[in-house]
Protein backbone atom coordinates (compact mmCIF):
# COMPACT_ATOMS: atom_id res chain seq x y z
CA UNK A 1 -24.85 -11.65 38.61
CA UNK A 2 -23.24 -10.82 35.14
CA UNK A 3 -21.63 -14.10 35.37
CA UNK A 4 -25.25 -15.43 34.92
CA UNK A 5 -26.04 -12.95 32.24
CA UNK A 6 -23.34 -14.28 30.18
CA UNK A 7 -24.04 -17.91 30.33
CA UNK A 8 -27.52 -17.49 29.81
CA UNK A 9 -27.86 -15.09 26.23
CA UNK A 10 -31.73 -15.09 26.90
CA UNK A 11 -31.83 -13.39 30.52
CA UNK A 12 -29.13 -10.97 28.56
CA UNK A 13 -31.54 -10.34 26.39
CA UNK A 14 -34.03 -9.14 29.28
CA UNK A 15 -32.00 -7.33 31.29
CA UNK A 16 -30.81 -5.59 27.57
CA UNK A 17 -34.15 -4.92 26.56
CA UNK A 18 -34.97 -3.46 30.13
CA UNK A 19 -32.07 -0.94 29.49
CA UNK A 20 -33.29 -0.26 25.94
CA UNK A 21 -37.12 -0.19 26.18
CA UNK A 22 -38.14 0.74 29.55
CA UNK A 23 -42.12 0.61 30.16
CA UNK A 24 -42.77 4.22 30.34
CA UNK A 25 -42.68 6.95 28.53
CA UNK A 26 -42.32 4.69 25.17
CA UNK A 27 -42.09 7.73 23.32
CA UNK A 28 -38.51 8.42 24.03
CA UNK A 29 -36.85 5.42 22.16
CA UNK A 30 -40.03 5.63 19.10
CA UNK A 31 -39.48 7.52 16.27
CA UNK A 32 -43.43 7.27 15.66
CA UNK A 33 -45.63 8.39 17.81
CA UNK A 34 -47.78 5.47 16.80
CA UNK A 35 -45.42 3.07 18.23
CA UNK A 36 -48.20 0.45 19.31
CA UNK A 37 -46.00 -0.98 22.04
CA UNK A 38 -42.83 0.39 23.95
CA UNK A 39 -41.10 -3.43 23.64
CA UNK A 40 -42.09 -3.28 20.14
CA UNK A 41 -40.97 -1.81 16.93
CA UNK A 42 -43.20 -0.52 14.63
CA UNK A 43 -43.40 -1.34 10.84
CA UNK A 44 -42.83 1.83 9.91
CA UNK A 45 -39.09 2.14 11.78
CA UNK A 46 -39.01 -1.92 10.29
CA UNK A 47 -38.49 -0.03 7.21
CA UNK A 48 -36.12 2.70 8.46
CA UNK A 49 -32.42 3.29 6.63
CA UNK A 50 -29.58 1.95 7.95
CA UNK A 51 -28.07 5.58 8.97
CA UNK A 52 -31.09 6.51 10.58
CA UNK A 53 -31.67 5.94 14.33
CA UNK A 54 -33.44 2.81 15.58
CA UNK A 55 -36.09 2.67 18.08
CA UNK A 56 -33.79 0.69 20.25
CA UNK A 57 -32.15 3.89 20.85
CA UNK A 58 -29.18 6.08 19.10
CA UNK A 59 -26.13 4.16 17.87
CA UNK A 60 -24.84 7.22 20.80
CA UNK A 61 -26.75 5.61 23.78
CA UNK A 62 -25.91 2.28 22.80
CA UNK A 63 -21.77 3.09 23.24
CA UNK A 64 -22.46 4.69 26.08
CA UNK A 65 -23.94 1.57 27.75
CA UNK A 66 -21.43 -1.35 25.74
CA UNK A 67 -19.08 1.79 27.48
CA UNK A 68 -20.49 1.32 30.97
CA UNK A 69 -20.27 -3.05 30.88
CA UNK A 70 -17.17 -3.73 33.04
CA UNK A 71 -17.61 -7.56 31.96
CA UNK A 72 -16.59 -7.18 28.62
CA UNK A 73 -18.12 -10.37 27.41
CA UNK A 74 -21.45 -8.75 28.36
CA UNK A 75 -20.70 -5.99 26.53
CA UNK A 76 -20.20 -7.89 23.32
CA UNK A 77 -23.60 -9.59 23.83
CA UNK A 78 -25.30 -6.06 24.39
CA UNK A 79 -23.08 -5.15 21.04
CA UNK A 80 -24.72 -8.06 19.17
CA UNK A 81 -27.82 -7.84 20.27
CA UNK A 82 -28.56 -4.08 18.68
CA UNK A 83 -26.73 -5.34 16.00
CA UNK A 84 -29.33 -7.63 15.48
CA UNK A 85 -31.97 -5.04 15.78
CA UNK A 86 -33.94 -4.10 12.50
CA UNK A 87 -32.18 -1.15 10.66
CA UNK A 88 -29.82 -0.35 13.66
CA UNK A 89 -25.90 0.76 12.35
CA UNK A 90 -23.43 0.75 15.22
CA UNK A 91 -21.24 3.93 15.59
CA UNK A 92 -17.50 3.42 14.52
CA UNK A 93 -16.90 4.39 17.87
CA UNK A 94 -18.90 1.25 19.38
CA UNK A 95 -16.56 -0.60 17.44
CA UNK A 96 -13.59 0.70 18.86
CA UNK A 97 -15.05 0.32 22.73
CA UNK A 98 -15.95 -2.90 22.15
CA UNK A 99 -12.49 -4.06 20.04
CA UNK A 100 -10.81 -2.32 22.88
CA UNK A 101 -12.44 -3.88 25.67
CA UNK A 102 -12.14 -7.31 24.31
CA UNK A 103 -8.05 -7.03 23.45
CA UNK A 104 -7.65 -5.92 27.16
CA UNK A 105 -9.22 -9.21 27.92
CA UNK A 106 -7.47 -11.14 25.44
CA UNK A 107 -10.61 -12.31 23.83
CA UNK A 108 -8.23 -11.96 20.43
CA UNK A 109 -10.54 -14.05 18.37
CA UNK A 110 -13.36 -12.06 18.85
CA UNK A 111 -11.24 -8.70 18.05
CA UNK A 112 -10.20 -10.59 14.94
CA UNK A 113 -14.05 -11.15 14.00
CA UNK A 114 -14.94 -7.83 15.05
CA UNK A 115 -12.01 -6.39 12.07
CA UNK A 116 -13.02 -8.30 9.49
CA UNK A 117 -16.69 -7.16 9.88
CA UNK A 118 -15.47 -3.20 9.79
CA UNK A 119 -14.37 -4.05 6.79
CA UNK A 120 -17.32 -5.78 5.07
CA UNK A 121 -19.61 -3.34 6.53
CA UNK A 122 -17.03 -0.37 5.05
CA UNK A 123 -16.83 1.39 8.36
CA UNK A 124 -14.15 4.71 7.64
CA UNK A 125 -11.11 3.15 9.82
CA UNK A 126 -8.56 5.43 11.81
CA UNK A 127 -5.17 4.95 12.51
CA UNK A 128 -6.23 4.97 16.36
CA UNK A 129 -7.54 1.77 16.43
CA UNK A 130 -4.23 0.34 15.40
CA UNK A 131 -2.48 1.73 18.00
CA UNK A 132 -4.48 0.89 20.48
CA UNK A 133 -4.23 -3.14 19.28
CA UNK A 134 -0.52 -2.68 18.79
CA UNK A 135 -0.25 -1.63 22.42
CA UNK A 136 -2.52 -4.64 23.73
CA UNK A 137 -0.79 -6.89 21.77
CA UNK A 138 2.65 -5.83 22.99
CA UNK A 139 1.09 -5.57 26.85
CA UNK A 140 0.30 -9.45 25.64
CA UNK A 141 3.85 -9.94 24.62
CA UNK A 142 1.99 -11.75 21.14
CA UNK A 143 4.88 -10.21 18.56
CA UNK A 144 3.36 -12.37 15.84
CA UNK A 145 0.04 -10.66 16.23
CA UNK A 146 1.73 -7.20 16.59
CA UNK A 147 3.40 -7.88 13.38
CA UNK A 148 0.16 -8.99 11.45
CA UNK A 149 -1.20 -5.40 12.70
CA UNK A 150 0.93 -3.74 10.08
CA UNK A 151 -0.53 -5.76 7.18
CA UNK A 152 -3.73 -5.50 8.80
CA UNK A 153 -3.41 -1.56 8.26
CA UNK A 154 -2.80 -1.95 5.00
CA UNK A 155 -5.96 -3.78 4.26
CA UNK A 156 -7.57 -1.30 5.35
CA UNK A 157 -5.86 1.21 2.84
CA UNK A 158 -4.31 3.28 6.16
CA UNK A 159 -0.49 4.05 5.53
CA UNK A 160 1.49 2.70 8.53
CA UNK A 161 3.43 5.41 10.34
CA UNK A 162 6.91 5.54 11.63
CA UNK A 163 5.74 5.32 15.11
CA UNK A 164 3.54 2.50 14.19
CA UNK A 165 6.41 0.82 12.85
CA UNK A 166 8.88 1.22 15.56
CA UNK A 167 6.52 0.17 18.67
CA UNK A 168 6.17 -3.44 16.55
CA UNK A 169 9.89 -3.52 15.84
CA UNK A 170 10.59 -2.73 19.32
CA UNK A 171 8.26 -5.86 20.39
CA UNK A 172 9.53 -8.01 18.00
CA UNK A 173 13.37 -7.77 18.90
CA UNK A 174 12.63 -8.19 22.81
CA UNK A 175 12.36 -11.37 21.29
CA UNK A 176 15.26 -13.19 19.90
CA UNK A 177 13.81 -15.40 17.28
CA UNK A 178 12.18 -12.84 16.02
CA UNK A 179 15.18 -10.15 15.10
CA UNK A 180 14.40 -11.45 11.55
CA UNK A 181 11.42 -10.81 10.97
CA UNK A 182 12.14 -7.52 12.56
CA UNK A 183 14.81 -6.63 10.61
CA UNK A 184 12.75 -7.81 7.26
CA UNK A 185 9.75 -5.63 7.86
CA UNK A 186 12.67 -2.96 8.16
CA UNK A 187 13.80 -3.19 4.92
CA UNK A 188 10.39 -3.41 3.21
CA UNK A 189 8.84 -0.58 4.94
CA UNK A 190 9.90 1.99 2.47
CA UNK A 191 7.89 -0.48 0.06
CA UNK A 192 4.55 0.27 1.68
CA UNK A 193 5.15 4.29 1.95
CA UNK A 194 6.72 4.16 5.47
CA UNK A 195 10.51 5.38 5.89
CA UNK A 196 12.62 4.43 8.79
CA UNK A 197 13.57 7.35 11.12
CA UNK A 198 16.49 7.44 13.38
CA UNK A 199 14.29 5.72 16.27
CA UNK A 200 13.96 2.82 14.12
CA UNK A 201 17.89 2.25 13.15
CA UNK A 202 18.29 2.68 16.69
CA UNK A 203 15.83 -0.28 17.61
CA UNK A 204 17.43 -2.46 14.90
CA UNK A 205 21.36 -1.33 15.61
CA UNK A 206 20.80 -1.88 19.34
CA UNK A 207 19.23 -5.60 18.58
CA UNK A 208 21.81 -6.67 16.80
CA UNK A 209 24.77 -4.54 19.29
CA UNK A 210 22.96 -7.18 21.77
CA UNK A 211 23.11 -10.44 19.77
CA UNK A 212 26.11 -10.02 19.28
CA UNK A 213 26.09 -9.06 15.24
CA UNK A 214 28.19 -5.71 16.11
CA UNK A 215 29.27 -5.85 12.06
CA UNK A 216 25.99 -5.74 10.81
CA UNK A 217 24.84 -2.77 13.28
CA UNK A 218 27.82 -1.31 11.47
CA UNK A 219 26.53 -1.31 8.72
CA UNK A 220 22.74 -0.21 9.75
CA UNK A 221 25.08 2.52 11.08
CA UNK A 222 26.29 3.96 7.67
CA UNK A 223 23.09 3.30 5.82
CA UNK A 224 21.97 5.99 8.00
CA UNK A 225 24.31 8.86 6.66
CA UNK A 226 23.63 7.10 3.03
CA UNK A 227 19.63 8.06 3.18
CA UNK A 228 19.95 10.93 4.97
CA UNK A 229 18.60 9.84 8.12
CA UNK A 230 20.30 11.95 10.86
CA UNK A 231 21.74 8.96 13.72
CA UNK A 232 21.49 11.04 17.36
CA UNK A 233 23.70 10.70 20.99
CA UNK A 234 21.62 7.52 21.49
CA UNK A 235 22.50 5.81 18.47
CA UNK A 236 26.59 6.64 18.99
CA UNK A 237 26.36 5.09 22.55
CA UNK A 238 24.35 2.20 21.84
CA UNK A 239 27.41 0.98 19.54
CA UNK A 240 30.04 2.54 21.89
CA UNK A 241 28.41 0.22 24.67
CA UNK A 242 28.52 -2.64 22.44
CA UNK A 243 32.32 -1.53 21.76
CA UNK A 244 33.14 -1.65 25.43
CA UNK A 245 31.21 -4.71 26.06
CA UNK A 246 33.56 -6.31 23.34
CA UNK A 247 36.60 -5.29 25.04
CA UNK A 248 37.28 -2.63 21.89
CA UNK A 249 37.46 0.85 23.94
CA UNK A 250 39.63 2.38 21.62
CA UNK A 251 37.03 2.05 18.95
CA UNK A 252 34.66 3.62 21.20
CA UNK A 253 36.91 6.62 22.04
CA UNK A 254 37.34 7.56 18.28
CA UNK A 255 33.60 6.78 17.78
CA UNK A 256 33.32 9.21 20.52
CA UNK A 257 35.59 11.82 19.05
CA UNK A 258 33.61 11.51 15.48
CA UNK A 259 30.87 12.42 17.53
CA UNK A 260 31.79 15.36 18.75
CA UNK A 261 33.71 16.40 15.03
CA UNK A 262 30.10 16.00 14.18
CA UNK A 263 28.56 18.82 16.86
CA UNK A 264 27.14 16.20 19.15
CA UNK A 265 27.15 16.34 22.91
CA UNK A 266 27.48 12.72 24.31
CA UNK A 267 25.48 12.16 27.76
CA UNK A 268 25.96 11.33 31.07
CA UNK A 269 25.15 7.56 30.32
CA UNK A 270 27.96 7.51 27.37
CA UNK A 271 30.79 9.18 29.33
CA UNK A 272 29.91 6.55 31.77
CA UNK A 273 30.39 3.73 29.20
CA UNK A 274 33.64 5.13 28.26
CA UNK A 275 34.80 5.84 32.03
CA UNK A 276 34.04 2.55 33.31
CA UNK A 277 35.88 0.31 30.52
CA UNK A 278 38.90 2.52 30.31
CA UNK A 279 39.29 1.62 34.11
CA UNK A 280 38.96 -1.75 33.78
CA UNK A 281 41.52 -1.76 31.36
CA UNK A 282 43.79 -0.39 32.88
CA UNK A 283 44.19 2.85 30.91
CA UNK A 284 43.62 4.92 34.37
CA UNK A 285 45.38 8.53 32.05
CA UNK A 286 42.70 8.82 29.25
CA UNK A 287 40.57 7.58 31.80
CA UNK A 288 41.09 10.86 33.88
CA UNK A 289 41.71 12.73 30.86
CA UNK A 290 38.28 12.53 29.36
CA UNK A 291 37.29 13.17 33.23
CA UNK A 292 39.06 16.52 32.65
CA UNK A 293 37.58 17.07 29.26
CA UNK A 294 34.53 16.56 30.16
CA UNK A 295 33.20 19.96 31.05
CA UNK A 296 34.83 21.65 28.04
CA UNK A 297 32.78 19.75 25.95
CA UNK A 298 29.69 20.31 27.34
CA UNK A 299 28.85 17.43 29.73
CA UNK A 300 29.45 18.32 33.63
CA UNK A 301 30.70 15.33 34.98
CA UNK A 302 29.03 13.94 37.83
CA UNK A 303 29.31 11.93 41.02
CA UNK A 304 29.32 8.49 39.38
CA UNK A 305 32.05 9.58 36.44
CA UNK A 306 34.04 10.83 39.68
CA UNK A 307 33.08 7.16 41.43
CA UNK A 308 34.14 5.55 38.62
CA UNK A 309 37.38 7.25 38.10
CA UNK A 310 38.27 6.61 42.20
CA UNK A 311 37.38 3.31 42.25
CA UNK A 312 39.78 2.82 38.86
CA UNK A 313 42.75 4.51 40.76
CA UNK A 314 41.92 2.55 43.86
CA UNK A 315 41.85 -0.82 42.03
CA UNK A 316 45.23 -0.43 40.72
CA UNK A 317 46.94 0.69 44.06
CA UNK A 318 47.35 4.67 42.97
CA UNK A 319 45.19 5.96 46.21
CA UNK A 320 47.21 8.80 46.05
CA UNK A 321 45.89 9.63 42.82
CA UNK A 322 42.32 9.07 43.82
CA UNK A 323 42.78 11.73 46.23
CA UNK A 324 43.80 14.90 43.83
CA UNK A 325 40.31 13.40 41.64
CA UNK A 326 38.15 13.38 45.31
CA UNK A 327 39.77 17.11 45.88
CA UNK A 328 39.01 18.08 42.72
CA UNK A 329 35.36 17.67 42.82
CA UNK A 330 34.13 20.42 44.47
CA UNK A 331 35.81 22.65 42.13
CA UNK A 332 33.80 21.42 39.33
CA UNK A 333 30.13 21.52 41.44
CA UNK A 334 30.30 17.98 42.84
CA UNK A 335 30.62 17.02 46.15
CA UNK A 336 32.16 13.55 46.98
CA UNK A 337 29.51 11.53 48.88
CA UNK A 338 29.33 8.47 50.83
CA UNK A 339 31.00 5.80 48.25
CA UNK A 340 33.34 8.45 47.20
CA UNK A 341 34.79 8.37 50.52
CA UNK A 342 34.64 4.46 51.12
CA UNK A 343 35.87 3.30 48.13
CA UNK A 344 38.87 5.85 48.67
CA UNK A 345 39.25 5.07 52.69
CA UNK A 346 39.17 1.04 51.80
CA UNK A 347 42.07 1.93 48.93
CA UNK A 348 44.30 3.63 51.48
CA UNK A 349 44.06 1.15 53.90
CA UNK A 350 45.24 -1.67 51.02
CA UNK A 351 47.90 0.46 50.52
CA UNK A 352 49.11 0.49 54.03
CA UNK A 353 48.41 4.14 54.33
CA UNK A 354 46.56 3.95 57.16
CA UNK A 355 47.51 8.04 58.57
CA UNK A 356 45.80 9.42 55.21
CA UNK A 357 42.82 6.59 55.60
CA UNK A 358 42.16 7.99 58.92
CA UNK A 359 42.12 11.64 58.16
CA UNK A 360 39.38 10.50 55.32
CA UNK A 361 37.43 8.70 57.93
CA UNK A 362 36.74 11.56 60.41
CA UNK A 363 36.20 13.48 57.50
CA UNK A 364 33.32 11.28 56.63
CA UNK A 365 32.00 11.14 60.18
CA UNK A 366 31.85 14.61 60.25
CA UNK A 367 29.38 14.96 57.17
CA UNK A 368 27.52 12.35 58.78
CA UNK A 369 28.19 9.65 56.38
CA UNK A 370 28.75 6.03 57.52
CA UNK A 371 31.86 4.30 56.80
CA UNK A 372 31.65 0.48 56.54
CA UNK A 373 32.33 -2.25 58.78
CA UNK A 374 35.30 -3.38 56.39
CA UNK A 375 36.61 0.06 56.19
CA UNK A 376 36.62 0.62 59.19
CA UNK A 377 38.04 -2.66 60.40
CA UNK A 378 40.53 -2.67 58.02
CA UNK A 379 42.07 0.72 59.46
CA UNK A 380 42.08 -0.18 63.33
CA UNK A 381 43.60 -4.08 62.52
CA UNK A 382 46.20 -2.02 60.36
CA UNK A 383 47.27 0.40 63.14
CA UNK A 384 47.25 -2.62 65.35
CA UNK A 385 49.47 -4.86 62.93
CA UNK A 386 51.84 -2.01 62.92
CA UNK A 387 51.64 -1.11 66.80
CA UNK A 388 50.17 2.56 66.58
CA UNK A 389 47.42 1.63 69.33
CA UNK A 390 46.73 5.29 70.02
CA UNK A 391 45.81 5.45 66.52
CA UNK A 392 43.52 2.65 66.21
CA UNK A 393 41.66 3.92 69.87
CA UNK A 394 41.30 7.14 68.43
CA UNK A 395 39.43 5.86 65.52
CA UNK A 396 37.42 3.54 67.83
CA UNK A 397 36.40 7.04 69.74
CA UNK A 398 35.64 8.58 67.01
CA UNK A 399 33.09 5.38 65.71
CA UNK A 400 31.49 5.62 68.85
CA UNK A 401 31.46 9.14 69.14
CA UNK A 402 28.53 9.76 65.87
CA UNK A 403 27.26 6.14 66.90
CA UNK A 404 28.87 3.88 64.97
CA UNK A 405 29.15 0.21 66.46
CA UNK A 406 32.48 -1.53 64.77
CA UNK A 407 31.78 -5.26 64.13
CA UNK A 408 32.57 -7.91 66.68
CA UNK A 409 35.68 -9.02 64.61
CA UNK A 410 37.17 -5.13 65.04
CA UNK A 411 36.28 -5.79 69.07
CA UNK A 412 37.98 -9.37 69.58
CA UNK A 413 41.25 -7.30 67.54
CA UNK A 414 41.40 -3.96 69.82
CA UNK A 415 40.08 -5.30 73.14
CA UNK A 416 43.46 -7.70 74.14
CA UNK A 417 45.26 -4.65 72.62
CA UNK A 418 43.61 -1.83 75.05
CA UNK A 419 44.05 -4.38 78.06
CA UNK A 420 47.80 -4.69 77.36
CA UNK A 421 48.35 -0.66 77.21
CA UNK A 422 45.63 1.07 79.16
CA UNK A 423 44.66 0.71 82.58
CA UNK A 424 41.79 -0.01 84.50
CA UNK A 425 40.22 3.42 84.61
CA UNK A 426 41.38 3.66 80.71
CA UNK A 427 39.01 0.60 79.95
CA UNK A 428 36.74 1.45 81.74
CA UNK A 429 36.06 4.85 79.86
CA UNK A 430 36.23 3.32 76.38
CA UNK A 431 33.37 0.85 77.73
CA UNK A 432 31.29 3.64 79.25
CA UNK A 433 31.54 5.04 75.24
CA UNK A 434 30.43 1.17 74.22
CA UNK A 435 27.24 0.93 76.38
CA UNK A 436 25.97 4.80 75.40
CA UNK A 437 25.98 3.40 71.39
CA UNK A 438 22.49 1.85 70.80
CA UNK A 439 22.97 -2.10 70.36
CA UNK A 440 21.48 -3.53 67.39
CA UNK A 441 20.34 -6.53 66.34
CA UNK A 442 23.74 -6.70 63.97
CA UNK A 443 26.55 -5.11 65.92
CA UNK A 444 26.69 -8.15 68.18
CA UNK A 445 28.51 -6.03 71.22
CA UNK A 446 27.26 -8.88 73.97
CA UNK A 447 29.49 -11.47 72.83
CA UNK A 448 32.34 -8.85 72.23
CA UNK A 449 31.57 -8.36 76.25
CA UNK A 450 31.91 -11.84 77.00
CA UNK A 451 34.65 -12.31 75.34
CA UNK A 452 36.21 -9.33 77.23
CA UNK A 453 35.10 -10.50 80.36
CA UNK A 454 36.90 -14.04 79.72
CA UNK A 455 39.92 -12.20 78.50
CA UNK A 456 40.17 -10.10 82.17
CA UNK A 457 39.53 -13.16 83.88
CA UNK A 458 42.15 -14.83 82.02
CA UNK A 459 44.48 -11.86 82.57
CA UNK A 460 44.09 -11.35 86.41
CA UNK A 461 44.49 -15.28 87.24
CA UNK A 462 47.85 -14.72 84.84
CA UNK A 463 49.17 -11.77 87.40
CA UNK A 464 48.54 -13.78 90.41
CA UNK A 465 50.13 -16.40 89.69
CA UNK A 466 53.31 -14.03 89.35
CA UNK A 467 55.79 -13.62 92.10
């Protein structure tokens, strides 16, 4: 239905007038009482002032129902159509209903239209309404337009604020070809009254951390401490991220330790940063050293700086030095959890350590944490390789004991290994365990029994044949 009303301005019109003049009482929306008809002005409110309230109704009502229009092109023809009643003046705040209600439609020519006639008609502008468009027109991903808002504002004499500034600055650099322009209406701001704050180097030093221009961020980075603007813990990880991204994590530990000369306290996210590219290269000491420091300065560590830190040790072969970090965890309030233990199981097992693997393994099962096929795979084919088949059953047990189905691969290993050692009854035990695990779609345990039952076959036509 208000598809019709908007193609057709004249049954608008009606349905408009219906809301504005109903037949009866036509006293309510006449200022005279000698309204001759309710559809009708008079010539006396003809001749009304343009601040004074129109027989149509109060500039209040009028919002209320442009307000109520969920078809916002209707609403714009209601809008125009009291407009074009004799000595009617919209409220400001029509204007803004209707402006809004329009930019969340993206009818952006019409909002444009809509501006220019607030400021013919001399309407007392707030910094709201900018907001609001600066926010559409970022939810519109239109950075030129955003942009063209802050000029906009000055037109109508309102100073842009900081906060203005850095929502368009942070549209315009999600956008590479337009860092420029960003980083020009950063420089002139101060021009037009508005000073950078420390969320607006940030914007600009993180842009140009990401393109790549780590020199001039740099630079954007001592400005700050030449006009007194006060850089925070975001603005020191920002560049130490871009450090570590370049491969320069020696720069970023002495950008860290000006930091903290300088009273901050870095966050979780920076010490990650830090923790993560001093493993990678290689420098597994000040890697755990800054683990250690950590606390001392302020910053607990948590379960993904102690992650980080196994995984490093792990990586490089030094299990054993993964383990004093895992049992020094709970020490410092953190409990490993399930990674913790996988990453450091899977290391031991690389490592041929298969005894200390094992011990972590139960450990695991015990808290109820599940340890992954590869893990746990890789530490019954290791006892195997090295002929500790009691050791490799036992951790089979175990698996099936909290309901843990190893993957066909770990079955096709053990299974020619348990028929070799074990007898009958044996065998038949460990299968017993097999059938009370729940079978899932993924653990594949039929063709595991096939191929057991091919291997037995196999084996008792063997003996037979034997004298």
């Amino acid at each position: 239905m208000q598809q019709g009303l908007v193609r057709s301005s004249r049954t608008v019109i009606t349905v408009t007038r219906s809301f504005f003049f109903p037949p009866k009482p036509s006293f309510l929306f006449c200022h005279s009482s000698f309204c001759s008809s309710p559809g009708l002005p008079s010539k006396s409110n003809q001749q009304q002032s343009p601040t004074s309230t129109s027989n149509i109704g109060s500039p209040t009502r009028v919002q209320k129902l442009i307000s109520a229009q969920s078809d916002p092109l209707l609403a714009k023809e209601i809008f125009d159509f009291a407009s074009n009643q004799p000595g009617f003046r919209h409220s400001y705040s029509s204007f803004l209903v209707i402006i809004l209600k329009l930019g969340r439609s993206k009818h952006f020519s019409l909002v444009d239209d809509l501006l220019v006639r607030l400021k013919s008609d001399k309407y007392p502008v707030t910094p709201t309404l900018f907001s609001y468009l600066i926010k559409i027109y970022a939810e519109a991903d239109l950075p030129e337009k955003a942009l063209k808002t802050f000029y906009k504002m000055l037109e109508f004499n309102i100073k842009p604020s900081p906060k203005h500034l850095n929502r368009i600055l942070e549209l315009l650099v999600s956008h590479r070809n337009f860092i420029r322009p960003a980083f020009d209406l950063f420089k002139s701001a101060h021009k037009y009254g508005v000073l950078p704050n420390t969320k607006s180097y940030n914007i600009m030093i993180a842009a140009f951390c990401l393109n790549g221009d780590l020199s001039i961020a740099y630079k954007l980075f001592n400005k700050m401490f030449e006009r007194d603007v006060v850089p925070d813990v975001e603005t020191y990880r920002i560049l130490m991220q871009a450090l570590c991204r370049k491969s320069q994590v020696n720069k970023a530990v002495d950008l860290l330790e000006d930091m903290l000369n300088k009273g901050f306290v870095p966050d979780s996210l920076s010490y990650t940063t830090l923790l993560n590219s001093l493993c990678r290269k290689k420098k597994l000491r000040e890697a755990y050293k800054l683990l250690c420091r950590m606390k001392v300065k302020g910053c607990n560590p948590d379960i993904v700086h102690y992650n980080t830190v196994i995984l490093g040790f792990c990586r490089e072969g030094r299990a054993m030095d993964a383990i004093k970090v895992l049992e020094d965890m709970p020490s410092n309030g953190c409990l490993p959890n399930l990674v913790s233990y996988r990453t450091l199981a899977g290391g031991l097992c690389d490592q041929g350590m298969f005894d200390e693997a094992k011990k972590y393994v139960e450990e695991m099962l015990l808290k109820g944490f599940s340890p992954h096929f590869s893990v746990s795979h890789a530490l019954i084919k290791g006892f195997c390789n090295v002929g500790k088949t009691e050791e490799a059953t036992e951790v089979l047990g175990e698996l099936l004991k909290h309901g843990e189905v190893p993957h066909i691969d770990t079955w096709v290993m053990i299974l020619p290994t348990i028929c070799e050692d074990y007898d009958t009854e044996r065998i038949g035990k460990i299968l017993e365990e097999v059938m009370k695990v729940e079978i899932k779609r993924d653990t594949r345990i039929v063709e595991a029994g096939i191929g057991l039952e091919d291997y037995l076959i196999r084996k008792i036509r063997s003996r037979s044949k034997r004298p």
